[in-house]
C-alpha atoms as a PDB file:
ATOM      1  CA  UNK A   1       9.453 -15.908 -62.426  1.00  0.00           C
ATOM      2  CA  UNK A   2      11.051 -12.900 -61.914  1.00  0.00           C
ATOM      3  CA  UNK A   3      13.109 -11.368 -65.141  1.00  0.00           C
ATOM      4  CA  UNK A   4      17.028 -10.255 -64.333  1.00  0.00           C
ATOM      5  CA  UNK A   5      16.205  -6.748 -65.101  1.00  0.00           C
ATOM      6  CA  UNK A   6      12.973  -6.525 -63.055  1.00  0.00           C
ATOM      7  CA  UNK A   7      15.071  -7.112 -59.875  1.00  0.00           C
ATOM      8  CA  UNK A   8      17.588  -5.289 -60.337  1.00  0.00           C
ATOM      9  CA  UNK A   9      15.085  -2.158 -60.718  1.00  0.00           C
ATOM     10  CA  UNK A  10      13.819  -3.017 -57.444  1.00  0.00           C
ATOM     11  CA  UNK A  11      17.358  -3.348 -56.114  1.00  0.00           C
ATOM     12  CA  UNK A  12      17.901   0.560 -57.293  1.00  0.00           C
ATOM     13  CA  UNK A  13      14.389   1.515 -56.071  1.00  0.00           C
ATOM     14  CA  UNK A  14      15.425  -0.068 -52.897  1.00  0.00           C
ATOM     15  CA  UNK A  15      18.578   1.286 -52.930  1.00  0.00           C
ATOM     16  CA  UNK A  16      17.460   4.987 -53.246  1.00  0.00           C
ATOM     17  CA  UNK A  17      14.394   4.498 -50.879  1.00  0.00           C
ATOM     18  CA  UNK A  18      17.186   3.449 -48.313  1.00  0.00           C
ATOM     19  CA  UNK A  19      19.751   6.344 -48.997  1.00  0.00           C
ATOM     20  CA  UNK A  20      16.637   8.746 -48.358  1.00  0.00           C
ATOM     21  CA  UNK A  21      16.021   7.560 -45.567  1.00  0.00           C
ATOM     22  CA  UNK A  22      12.264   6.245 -46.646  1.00  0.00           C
ATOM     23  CA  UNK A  23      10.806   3.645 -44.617  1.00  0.00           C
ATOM     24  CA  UNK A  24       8.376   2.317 -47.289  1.00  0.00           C
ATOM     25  CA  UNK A  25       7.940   1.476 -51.348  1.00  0.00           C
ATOM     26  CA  UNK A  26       5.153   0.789 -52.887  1.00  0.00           C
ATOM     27  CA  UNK A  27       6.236  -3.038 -54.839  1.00  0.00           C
ATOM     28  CA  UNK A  28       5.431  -4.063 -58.119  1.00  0.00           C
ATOM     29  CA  UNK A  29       1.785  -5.029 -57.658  1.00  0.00           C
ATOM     30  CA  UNK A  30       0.825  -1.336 -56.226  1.00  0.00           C
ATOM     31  CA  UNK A  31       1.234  -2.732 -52.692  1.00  0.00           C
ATOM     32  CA  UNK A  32       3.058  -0.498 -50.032  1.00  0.00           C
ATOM     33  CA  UNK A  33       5.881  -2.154 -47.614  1.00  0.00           C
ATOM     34  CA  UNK A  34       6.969  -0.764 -44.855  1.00  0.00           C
ATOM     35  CA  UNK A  35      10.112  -1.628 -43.388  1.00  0.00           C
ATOM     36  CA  UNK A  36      10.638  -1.144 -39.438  1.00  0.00           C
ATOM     37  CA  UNK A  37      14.332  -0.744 -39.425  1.00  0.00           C
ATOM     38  CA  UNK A  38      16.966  -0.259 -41.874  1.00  0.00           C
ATOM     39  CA  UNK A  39      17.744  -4.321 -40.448  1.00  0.00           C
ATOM     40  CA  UNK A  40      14.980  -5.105 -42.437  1.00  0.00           C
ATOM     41  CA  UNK A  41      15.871  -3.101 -45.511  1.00  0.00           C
ATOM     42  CA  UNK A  42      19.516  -4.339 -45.604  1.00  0.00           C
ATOM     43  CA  UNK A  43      17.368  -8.262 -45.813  1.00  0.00           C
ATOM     44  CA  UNK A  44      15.355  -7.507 -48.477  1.00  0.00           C
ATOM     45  CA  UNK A  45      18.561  -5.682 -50.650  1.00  0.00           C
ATOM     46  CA  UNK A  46      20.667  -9.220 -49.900  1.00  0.00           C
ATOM     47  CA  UNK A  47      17.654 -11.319 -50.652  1.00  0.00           C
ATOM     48  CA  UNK A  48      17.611  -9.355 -53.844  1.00  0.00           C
ATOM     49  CA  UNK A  49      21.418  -9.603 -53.938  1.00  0.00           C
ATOM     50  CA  UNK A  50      21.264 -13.209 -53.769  1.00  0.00           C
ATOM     51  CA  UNK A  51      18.158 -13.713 -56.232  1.00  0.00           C
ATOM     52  CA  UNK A  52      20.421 -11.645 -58.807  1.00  0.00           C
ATOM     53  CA  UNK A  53      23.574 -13.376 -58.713  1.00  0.00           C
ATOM     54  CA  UNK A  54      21.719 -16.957 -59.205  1.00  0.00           C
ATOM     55  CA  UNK A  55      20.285 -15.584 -61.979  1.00  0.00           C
ATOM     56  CA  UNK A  56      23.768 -14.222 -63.101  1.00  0.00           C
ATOM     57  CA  UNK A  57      25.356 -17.267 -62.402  1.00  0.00           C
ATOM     58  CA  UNK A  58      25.918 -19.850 -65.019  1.00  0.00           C
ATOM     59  CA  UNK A  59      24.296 -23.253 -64.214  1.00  0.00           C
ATOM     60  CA  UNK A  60      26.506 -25.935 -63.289  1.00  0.00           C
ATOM     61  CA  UNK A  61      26.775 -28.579 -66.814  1.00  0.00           C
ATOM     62  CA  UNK A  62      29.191 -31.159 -65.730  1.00  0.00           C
ATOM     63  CA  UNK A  63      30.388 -32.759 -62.229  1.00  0.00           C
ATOM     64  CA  UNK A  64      33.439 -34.869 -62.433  1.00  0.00           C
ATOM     65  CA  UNK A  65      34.122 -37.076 -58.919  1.00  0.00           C
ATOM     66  CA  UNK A  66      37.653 -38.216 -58.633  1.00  0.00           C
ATOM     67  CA  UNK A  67      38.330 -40.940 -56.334  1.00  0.00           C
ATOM     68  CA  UNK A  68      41.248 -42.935 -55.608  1.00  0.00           C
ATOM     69  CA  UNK A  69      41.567 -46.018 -52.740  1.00  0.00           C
ATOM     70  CA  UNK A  70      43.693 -44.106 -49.958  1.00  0.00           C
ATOM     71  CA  UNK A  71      46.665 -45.946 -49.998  1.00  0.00           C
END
């Protein structure tokens, strides 16, 4: 799994390759991504979005259901 601050260095990798105008990053693993539009580069920044804020998020501990006949 993925560590809180690992993505959010590839969110500001991502970030900067995007604001230069770079079409491609080389990931992680040594790997290199191109990205055909900045479409695609706006997904994988939300993805990464996304994956941060779960991991931000605190889990949830306790559901309470309330329920009453209608009347």
């Amino acid at each position: 799994m993925t560590s809180l601050e690992e993505l959010e260095k590839q969110r500001e990798a991502l970030l900067e390759d995007r604001y230069s105008g770079t079409k491609s990053m080389q990931d992680r693993n040594g790997r290199t991504i191109e990205f055909k539009s900045d479409r695609d580069m706006s997904a994988a920044l939300a993805d990464l979005e996304h994956r941060i804020a779960a991991l931000k998020s605190k889990p949830i501990r306790r559901i309470r259901i309330i329920s009453n006949k209608g009347a």
